[in-house]
PDB file of N, CA and C in Angstrom:
ATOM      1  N   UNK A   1      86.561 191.744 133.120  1.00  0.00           N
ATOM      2  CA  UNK A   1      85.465 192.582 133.586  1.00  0.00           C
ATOM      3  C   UNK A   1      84.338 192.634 132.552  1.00  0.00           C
ATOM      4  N   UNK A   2      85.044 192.563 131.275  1.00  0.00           N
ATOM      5  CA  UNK A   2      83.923 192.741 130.048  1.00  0.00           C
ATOM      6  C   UNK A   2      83.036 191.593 130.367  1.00  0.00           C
ATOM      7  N   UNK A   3      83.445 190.635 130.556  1.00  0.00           N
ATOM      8  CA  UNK A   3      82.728 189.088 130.104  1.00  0.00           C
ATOM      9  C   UNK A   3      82.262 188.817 131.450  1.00  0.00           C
ATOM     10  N   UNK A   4      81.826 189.403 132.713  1.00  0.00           N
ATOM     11  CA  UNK A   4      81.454 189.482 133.312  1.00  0.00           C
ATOM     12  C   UNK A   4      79.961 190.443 133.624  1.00  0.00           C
ATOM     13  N   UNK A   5      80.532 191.592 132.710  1.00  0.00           N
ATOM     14  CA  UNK A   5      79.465 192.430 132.715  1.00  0.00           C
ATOM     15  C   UNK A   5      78.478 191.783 131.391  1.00  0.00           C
ATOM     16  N   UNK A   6      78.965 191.151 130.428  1.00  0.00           N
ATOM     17  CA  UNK A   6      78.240 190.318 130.006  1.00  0.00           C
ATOM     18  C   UNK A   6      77.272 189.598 130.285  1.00  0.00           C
ATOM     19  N   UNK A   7      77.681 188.654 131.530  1.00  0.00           N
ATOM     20  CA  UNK A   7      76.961 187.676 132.163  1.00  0.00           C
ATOM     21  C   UNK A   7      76.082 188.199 133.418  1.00  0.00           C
ATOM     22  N   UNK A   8      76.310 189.257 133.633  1.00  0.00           N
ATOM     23  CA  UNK A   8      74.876 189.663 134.350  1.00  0.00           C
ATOM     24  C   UNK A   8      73.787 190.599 133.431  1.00  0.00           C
ATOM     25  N   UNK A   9      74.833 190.999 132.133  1.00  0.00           N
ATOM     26  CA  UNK A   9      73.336 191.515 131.269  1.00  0.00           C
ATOM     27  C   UNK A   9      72.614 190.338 130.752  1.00  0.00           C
ATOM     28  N   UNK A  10      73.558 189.226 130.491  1.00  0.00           N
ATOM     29  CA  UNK A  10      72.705 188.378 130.335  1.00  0.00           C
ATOM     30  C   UNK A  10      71.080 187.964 131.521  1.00  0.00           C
ATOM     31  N   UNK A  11      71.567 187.820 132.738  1.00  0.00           N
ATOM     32  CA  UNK A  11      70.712 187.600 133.768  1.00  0.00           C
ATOM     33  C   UNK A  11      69.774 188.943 133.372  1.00  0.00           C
ATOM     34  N   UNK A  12      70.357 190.070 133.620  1.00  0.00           N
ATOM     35  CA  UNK A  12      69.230 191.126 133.268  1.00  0.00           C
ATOM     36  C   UNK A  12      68.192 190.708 132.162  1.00  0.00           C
ATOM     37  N   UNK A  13      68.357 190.855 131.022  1.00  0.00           N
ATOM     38  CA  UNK A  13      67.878 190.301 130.146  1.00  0.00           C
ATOM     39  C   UNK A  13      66.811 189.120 130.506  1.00  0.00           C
ATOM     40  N   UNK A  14      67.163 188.107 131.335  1.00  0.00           N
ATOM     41  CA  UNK A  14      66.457 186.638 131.371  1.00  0.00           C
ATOM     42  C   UNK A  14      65.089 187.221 132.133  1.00  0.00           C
ATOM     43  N   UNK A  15      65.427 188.240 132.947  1.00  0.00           N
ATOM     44  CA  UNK A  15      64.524 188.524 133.764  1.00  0.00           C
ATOM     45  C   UNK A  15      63.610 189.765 133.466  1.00  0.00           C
ATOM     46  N   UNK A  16      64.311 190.998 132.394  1.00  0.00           N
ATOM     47  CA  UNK A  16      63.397 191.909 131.962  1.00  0.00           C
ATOM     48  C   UNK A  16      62.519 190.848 131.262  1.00  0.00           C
ATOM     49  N   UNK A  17      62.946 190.047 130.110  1.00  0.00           N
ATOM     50  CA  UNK A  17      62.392 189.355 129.109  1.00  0.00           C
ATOM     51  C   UNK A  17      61.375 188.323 129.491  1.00  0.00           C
ATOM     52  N   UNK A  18      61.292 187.814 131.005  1.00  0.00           N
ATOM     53  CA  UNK A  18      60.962 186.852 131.497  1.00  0.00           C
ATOM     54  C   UNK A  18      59.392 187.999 132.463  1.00  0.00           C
ATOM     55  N   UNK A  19      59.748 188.551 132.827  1.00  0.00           N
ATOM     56  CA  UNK A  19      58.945 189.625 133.616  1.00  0.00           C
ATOM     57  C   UNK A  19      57.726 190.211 132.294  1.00  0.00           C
ATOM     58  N   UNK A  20      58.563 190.937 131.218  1.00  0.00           N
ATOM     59  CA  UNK A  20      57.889 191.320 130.036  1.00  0.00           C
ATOM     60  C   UNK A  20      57.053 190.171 129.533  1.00  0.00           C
ATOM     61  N   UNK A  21      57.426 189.379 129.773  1.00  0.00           N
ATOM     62  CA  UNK A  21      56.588 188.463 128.797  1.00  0.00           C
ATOM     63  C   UNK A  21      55.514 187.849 129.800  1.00  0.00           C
ATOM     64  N   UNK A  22      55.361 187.930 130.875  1.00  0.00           N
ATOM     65  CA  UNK A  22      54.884 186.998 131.696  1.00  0.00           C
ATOM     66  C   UNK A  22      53.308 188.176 131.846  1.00  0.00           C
ATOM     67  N   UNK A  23      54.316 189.448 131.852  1.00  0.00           N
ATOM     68  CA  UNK A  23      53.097 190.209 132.067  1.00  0.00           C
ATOM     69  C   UNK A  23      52.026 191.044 130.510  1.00  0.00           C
ATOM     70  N   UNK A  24      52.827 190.548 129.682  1.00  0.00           N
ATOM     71  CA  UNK A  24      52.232 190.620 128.181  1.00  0.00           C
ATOM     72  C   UNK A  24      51.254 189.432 128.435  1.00  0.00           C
ATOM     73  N   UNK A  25      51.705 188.149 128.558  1.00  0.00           N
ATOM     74  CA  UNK A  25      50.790 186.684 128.629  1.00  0.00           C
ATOM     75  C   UNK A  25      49.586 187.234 129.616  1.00  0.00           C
ATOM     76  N   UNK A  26      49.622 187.956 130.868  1.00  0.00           N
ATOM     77  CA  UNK A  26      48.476 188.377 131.434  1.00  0.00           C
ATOM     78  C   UNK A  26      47.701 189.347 131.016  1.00  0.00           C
ATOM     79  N   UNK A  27      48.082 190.439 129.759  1.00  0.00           N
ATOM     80  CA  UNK A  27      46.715 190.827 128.900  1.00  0.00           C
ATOM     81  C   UNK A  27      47.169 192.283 129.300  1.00  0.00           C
ATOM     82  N   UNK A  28      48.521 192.901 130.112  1.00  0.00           N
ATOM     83  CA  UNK A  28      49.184 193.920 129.640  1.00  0.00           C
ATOM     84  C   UNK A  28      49.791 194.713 128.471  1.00  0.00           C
ATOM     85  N   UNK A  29      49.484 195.603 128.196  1.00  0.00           N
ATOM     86  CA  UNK A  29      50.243 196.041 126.944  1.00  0.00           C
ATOM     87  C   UNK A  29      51.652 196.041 127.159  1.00  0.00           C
ATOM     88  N   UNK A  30      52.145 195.430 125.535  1.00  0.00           N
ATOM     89  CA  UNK A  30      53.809 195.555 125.901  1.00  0.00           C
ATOM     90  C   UNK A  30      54.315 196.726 125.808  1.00  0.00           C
ATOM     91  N   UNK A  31      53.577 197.735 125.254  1.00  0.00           N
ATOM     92  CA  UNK A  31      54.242 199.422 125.942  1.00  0.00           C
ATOM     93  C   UNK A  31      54.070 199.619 127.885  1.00  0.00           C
ATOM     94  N   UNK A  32      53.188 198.929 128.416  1.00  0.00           N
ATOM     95  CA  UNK A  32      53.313 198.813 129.709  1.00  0.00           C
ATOM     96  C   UNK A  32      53.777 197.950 130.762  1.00  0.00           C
ATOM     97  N   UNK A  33      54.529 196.714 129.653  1.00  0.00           N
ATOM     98  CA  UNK A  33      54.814 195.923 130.615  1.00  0.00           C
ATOM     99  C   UNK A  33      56.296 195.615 130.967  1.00  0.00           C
ATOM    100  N   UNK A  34      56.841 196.707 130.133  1.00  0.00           N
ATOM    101  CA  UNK A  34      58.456 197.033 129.998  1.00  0.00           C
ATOM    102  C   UNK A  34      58.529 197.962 131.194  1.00  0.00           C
ATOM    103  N   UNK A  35      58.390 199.180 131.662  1.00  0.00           N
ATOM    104  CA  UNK A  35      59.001 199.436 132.857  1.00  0.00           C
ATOM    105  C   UNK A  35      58.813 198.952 133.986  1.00  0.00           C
ATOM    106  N   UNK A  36      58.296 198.080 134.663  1.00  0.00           N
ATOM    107  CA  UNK A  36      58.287 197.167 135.441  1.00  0.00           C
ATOM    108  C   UNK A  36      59.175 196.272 135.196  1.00  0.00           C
ATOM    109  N   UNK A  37      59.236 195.729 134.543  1.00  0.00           N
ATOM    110  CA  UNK A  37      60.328 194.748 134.008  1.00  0.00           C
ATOM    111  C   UNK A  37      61.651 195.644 133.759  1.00  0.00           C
ATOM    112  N   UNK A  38      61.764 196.668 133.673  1.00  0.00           N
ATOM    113  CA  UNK A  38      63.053 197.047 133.104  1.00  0.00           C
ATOM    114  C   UNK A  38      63.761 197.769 134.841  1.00  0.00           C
ATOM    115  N   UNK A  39      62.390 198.203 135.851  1.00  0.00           N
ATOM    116  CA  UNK A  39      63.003 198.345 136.951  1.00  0.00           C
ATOM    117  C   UNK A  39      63.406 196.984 138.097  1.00  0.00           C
ATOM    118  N   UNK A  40      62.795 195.528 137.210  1.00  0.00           N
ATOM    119  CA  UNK A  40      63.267 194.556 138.138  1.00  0.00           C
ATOM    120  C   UNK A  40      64.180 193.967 138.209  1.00  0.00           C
ATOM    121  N   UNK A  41      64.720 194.751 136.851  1.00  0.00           N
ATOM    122  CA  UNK A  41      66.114 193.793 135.749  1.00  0.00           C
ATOM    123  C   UNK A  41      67.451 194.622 136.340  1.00  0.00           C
ATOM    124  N   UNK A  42      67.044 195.972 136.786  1.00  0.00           N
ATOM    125  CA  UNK A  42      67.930 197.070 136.895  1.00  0.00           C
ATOM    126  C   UNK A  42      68.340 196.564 138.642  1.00  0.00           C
ATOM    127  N   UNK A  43      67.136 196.649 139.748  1.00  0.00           N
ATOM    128  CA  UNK A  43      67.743 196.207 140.838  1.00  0.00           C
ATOM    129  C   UNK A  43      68.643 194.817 140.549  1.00  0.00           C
ATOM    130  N   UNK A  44      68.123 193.741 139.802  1.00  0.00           N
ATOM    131  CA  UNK A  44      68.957 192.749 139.974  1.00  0.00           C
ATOM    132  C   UNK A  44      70.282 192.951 139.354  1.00  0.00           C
ATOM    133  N   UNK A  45      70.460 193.394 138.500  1.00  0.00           N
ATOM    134  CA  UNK A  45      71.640 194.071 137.472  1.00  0.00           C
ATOM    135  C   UNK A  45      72.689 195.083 138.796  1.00  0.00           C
ATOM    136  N   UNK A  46      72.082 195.947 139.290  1.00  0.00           N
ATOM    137  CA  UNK A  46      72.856 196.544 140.535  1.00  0.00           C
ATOM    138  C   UNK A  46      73.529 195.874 141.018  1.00  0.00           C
ATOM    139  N   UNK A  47      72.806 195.017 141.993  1.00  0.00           N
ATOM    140  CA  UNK A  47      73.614 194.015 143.078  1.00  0.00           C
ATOM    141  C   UNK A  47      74.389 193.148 142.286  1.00  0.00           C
ATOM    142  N   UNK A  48      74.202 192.309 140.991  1.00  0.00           N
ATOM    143  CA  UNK A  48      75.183 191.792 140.486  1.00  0.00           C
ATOM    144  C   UNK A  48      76.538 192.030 140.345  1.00  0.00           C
ATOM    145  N   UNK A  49      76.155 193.483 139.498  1.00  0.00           N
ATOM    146  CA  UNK A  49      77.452 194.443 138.804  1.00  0.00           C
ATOM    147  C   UNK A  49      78.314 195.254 140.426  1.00  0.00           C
ATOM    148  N   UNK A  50      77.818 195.339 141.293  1.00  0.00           N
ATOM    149  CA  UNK A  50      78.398 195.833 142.157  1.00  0.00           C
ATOM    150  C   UNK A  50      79.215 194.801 142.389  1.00  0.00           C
ATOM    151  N   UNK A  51      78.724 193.515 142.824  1.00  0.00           N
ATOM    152  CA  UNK A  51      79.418 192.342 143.566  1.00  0.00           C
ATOM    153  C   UNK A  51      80.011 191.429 142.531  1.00  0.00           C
ATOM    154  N   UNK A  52      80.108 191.126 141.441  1.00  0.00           N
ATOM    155  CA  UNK A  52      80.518 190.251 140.260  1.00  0.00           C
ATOM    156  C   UNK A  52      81.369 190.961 139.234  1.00  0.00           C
ATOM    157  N   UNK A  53      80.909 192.177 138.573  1.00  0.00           N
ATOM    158  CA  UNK A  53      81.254 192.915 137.399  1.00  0.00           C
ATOM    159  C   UNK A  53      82.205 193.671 138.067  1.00  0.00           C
ATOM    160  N   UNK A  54      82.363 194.833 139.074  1.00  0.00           N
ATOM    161  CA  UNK A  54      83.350 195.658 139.030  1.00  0.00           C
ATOM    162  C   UNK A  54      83.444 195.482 140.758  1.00  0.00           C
ATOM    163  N   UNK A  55      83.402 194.555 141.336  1.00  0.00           N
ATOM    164  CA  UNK A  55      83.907 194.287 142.373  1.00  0.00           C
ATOM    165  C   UNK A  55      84.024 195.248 143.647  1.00  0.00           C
ATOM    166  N   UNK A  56      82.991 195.774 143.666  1.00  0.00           N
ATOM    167  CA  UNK A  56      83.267 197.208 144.629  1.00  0.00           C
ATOM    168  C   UNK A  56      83.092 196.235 146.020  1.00  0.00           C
ATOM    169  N   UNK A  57      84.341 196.789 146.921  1.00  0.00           N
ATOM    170  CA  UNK A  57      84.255 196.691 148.436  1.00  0.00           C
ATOM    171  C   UNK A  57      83.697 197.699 149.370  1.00  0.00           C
ATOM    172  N   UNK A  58      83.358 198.940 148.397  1.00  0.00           N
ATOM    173  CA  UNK A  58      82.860 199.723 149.641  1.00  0.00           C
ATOM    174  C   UNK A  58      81.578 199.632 150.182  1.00  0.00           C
ATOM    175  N   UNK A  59      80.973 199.587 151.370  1.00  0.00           N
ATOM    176  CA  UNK A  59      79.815 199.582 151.693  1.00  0.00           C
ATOM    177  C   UNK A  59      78.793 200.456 150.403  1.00  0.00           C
ATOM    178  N   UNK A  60      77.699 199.977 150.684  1.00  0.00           N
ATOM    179  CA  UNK A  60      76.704 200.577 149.557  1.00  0.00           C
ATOM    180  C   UNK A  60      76.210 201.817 150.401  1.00  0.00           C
ATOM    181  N   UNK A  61      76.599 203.353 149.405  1.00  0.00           N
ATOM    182  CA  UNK A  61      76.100 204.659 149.471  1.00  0.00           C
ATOM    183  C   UNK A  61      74.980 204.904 149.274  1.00  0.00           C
ATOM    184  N   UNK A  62      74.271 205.881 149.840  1.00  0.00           N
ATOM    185  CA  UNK A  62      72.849 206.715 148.795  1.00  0.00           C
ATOM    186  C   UNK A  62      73.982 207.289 147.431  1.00  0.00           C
ATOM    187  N   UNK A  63      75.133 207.934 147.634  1.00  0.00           N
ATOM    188  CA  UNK A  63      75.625 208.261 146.414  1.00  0.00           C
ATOM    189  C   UNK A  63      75.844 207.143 145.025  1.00  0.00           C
ATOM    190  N   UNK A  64      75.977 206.203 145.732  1.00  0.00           N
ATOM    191  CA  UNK A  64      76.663 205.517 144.257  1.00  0.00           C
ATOM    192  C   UNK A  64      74.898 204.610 144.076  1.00  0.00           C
ATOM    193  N   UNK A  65      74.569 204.600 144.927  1.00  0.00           N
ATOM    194  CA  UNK A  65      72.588 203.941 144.308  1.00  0.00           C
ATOM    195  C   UNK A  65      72.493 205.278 142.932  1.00  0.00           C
ATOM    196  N   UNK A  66      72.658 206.346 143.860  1.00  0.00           N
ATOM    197  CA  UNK A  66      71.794 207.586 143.155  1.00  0.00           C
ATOM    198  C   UNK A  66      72.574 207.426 141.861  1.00  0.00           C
ATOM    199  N   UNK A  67      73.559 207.053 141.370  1.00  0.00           N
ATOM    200  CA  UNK A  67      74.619 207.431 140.514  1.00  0.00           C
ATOM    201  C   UNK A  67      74.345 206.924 139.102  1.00  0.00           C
ATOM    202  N   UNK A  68      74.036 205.138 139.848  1.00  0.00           N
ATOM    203  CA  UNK A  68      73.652 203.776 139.485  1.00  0.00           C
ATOM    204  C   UNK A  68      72.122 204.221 139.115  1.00  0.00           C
ATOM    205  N   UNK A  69      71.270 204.627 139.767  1.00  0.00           N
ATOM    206  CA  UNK A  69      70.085 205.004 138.982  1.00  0.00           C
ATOM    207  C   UNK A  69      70.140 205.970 137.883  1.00  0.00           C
ATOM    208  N   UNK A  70      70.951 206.928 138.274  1.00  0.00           N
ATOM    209  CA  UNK A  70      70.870 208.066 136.685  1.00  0.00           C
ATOM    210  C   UNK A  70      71.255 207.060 135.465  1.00  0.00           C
ATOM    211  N   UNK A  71      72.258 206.639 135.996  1.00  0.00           N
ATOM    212  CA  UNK A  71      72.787 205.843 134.460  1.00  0.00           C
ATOM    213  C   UNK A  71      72.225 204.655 134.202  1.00  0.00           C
ATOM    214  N   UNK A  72      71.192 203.785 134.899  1.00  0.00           N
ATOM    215  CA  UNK A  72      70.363 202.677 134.394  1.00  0.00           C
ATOM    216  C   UNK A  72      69.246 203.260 134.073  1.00  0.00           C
ATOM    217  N   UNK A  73      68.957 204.565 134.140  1.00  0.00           N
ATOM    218  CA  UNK A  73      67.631 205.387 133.862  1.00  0.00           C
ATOM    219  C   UNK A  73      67.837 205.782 132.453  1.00  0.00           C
ATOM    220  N   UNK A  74      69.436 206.477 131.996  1.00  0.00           N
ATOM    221  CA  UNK A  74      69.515 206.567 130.538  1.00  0.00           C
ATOM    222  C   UNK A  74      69.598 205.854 130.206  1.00  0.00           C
ATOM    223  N   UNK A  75      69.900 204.434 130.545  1.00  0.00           N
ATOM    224  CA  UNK A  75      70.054 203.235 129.759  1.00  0.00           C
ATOM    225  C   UNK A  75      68.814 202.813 129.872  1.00  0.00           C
ATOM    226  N   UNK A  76      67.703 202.697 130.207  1.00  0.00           N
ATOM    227  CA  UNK A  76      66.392 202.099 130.350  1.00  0.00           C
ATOM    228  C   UNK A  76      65.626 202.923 129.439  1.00  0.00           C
ATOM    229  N   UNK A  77      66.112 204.553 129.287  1.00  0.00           N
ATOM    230  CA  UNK A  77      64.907 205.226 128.308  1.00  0.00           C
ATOM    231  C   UNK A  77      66.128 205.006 126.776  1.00  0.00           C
ATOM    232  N   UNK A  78      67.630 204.744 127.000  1.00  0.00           N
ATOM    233  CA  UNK A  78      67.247 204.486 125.634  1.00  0.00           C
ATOM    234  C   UNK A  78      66.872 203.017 124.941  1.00  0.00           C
ATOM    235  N   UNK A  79      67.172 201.820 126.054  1.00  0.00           N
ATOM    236  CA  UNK A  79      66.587 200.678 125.350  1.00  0.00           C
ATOM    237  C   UNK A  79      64.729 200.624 125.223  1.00  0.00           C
ATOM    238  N   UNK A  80      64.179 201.610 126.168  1.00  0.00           N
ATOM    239  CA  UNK A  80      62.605 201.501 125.862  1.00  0.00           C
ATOM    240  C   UNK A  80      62.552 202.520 124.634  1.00  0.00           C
ATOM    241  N   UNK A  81      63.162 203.458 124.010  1.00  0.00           N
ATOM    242  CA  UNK A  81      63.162 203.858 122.938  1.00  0.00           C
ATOM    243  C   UNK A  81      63.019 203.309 121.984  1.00  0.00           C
ATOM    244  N   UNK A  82      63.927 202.065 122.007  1.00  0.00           N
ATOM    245  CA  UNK A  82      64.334 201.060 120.936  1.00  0.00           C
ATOM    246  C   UNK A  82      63.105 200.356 120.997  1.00  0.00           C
ATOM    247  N   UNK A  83      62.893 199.734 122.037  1.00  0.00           N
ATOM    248  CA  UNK A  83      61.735 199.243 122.118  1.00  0.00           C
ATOM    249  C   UNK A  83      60.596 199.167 121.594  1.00  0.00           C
ATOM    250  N   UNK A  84      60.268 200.182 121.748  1.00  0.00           N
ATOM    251  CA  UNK A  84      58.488 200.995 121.699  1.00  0.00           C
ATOM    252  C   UNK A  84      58.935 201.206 120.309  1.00  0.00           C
ATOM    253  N   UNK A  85      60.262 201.865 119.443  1.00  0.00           N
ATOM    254  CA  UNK A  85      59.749 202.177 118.339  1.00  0.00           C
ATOM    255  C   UNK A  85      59.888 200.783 117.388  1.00  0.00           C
ATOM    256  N   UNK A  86      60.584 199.395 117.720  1.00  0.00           N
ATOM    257  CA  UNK A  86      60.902 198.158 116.868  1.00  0.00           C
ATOM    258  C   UNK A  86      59.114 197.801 117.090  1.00  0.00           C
ATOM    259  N   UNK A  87      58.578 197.683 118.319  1.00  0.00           N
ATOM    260  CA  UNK A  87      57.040 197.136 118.549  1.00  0.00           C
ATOM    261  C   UNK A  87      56.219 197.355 117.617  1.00  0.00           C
ATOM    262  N   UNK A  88      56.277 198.810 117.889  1.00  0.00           N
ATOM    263  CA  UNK A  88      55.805 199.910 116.910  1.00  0.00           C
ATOM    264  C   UNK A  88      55.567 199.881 115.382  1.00  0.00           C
ATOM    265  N   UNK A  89      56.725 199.215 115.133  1.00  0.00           N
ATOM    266  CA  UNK A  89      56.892 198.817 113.849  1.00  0.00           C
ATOM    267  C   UNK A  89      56.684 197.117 113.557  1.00  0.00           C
ATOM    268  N   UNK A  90      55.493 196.422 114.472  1.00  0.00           N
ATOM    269  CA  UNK A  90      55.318 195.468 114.076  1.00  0.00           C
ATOM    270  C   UNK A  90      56.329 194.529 115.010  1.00  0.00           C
ATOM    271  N   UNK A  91      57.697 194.685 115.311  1.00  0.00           N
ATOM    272  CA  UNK A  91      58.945 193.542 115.556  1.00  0.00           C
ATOM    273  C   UNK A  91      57.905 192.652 117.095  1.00  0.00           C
ATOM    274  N   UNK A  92      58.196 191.548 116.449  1.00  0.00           N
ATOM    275  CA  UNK A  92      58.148 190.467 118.347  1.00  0.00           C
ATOM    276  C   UNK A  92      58.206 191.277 119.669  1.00  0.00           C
ATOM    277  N   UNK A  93      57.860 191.208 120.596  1.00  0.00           N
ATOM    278  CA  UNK A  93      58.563 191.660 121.516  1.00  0.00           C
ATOM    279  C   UNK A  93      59.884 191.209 122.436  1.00  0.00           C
ATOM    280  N   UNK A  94      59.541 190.004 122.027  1.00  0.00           N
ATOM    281  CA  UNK A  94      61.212 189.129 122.547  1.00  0.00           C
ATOM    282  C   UNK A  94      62.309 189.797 121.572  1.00  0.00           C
ATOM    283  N   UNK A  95      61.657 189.784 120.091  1.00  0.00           N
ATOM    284  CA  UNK A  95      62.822 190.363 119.552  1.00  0.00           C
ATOM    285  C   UNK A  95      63.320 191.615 119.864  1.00  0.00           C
ATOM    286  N   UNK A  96      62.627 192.567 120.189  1.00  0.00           N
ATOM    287  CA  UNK A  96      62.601 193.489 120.191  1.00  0.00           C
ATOM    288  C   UNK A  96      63.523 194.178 121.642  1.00  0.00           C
ATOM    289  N   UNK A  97      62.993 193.605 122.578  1.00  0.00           N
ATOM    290  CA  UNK A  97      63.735 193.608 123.724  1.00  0.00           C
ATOM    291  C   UNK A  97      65.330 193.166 123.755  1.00  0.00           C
ATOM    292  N   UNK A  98      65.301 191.998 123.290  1.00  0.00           N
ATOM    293  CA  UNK A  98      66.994 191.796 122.590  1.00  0.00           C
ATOM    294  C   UNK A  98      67.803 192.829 121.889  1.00  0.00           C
ATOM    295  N   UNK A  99      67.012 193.172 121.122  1.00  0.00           N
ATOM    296  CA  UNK A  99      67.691 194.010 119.801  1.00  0.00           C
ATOM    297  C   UNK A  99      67.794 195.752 121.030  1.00  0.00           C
ATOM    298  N   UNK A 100      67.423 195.938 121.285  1.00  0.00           N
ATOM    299  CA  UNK A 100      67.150 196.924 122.190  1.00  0.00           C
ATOM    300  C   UNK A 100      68.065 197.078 123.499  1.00  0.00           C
ATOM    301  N   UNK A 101      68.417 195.494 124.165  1.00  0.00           N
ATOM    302  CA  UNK A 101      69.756 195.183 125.531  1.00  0.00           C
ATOM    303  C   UNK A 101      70.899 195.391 124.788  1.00  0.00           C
ATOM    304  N   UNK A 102      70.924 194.734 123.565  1.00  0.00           N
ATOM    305  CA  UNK A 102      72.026 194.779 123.217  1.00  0.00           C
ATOM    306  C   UNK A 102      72.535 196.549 122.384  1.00  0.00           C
ATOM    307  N   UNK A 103      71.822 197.283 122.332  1.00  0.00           N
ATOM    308  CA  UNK A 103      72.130 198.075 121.699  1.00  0.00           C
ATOM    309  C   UNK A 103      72.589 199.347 122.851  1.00  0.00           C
ATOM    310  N   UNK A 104      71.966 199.053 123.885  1.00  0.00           N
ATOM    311  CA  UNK A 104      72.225 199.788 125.020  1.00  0.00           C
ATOM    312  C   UNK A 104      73.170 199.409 126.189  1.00  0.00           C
ATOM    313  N   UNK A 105      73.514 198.194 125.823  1.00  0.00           N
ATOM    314  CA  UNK A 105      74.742 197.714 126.770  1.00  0.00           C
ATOM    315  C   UNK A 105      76.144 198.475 127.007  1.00  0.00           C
ATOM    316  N   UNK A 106      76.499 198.885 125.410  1.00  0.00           N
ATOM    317  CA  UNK A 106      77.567 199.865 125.453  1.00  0.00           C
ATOM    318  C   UNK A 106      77.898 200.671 126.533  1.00  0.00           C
ATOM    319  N   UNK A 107      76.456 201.566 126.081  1.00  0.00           N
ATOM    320  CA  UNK A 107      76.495 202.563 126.969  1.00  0.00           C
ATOM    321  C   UNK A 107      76.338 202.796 128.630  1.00  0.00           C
ATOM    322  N   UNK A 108      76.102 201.484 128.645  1.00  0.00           N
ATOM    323  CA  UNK A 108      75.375 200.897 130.335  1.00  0.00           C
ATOM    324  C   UNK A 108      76.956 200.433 130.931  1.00  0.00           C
ATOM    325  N   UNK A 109      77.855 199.616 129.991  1.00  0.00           N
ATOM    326  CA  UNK A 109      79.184 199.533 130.442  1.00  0.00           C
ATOM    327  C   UNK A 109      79.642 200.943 130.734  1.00  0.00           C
ATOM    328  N   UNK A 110      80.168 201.978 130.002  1.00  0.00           N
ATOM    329  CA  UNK A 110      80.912 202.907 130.614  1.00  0.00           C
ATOM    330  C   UNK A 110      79.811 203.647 131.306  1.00  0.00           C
ATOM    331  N   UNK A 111      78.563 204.093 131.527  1.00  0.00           N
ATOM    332  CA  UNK A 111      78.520 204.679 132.411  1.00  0.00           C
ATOM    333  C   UNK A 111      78.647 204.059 134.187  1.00  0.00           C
ATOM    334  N   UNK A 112      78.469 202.574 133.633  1.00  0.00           N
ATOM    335  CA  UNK A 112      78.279 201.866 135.402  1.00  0.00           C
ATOM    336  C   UNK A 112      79.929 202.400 135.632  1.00  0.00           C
ATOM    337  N   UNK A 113      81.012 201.922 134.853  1.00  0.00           N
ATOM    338  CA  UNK A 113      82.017 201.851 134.935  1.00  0.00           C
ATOM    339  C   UNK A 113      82.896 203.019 135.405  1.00  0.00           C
ATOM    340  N   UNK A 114      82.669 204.159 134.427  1.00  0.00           N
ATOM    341  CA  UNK A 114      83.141 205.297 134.536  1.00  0.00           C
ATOM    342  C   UNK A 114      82.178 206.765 135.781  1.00  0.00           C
ATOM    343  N   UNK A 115      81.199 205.707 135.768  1.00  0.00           N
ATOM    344  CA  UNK A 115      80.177 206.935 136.849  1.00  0.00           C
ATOM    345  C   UNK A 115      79.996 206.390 138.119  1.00  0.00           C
ATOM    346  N   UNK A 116      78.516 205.028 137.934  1.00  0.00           N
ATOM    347  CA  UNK A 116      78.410 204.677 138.734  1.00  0.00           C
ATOM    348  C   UNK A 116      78.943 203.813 139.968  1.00  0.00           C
ATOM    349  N   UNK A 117      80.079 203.403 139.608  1.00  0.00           N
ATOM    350  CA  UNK A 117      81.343 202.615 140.277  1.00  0.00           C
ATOM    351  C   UNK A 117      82.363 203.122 140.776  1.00  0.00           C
ATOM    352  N   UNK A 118      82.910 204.211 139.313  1.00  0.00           N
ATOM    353  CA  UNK A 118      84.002 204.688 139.569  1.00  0.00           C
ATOM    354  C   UNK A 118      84.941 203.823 139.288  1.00  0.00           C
ATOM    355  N   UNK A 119      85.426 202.741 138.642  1.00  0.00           N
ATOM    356  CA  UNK A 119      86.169 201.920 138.855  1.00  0.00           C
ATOM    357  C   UNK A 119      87.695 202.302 138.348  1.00  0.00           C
ATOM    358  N   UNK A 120      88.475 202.210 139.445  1.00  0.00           N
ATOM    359  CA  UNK A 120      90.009 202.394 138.637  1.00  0.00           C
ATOM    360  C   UNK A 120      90.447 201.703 137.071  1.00  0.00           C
ATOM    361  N   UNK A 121      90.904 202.419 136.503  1.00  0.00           N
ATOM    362  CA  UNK A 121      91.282 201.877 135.385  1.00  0.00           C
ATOM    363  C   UNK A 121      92.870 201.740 135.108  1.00  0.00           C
ATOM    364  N   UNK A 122      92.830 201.535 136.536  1.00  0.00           N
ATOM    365  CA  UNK A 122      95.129 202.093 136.620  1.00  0.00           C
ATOM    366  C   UNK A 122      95.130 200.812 136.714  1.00  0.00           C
ATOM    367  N   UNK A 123      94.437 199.817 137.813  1.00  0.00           N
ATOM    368  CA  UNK A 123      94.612 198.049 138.729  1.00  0.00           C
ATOM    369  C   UNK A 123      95.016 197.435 137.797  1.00  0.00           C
TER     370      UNK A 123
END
């Protein structure tokens, strides 16, 4: 499950980073061009992690969207935290965005896991 949820943060990543940058190259600020990108990374990250990472069969709820948004919402303000303050301080923004997924992944595993999924941990 780990190395799965891996491989769609990876995809997340390709696509915040790919989105961020595309819209930095068009003359956006990179303090503005991260939540757009961080809400396009999050729908694709959903449907992944639902269907790949923790395998849910149940039809898709308003509850478990709503669930799935609280906890990609703390995970989005704390990797734009990271963000804005590495920028801030001069860092790349590629770097910065990296240093920032990865620091918030932790926490993006147990909450998808333990909140937004629910996933048994008995199977």
């Amino acid at each position: 499950m780990i190395l799965r949820f891996i491989l769609v943060g990876g995809l997340g990543f390709v696509v915040d980073l790919g989105c961020t940058t595309f819209l930095i190259w068009s003359g956006v600020s990179p303090f503005y061009a991260r939540p757009p990108a961080i809400a396009i990374a999050t729908v694709v990250t959903w449907l992944a992690n639902r269907t790949f990472t923790f395998d849910v069969k149940e039809e898709k709820s308003a509850g478990e969207a709503m669930r799935y948004a609280l906890t990609a919402l703390a995970a989005a303000a704390i990797n734009y935290g990271i963000y804005s303050l590495l920028v801030w301080k001069q860092c790349p923004p590629p770097l910065a965005i990296a240093i920032a997924s990865v620091l918030q992944a932790c926490a993006s595993y147990v909450g998808y896991r333990k909140f937004a999924f629910r996933v048994d941990t008995q199977k």
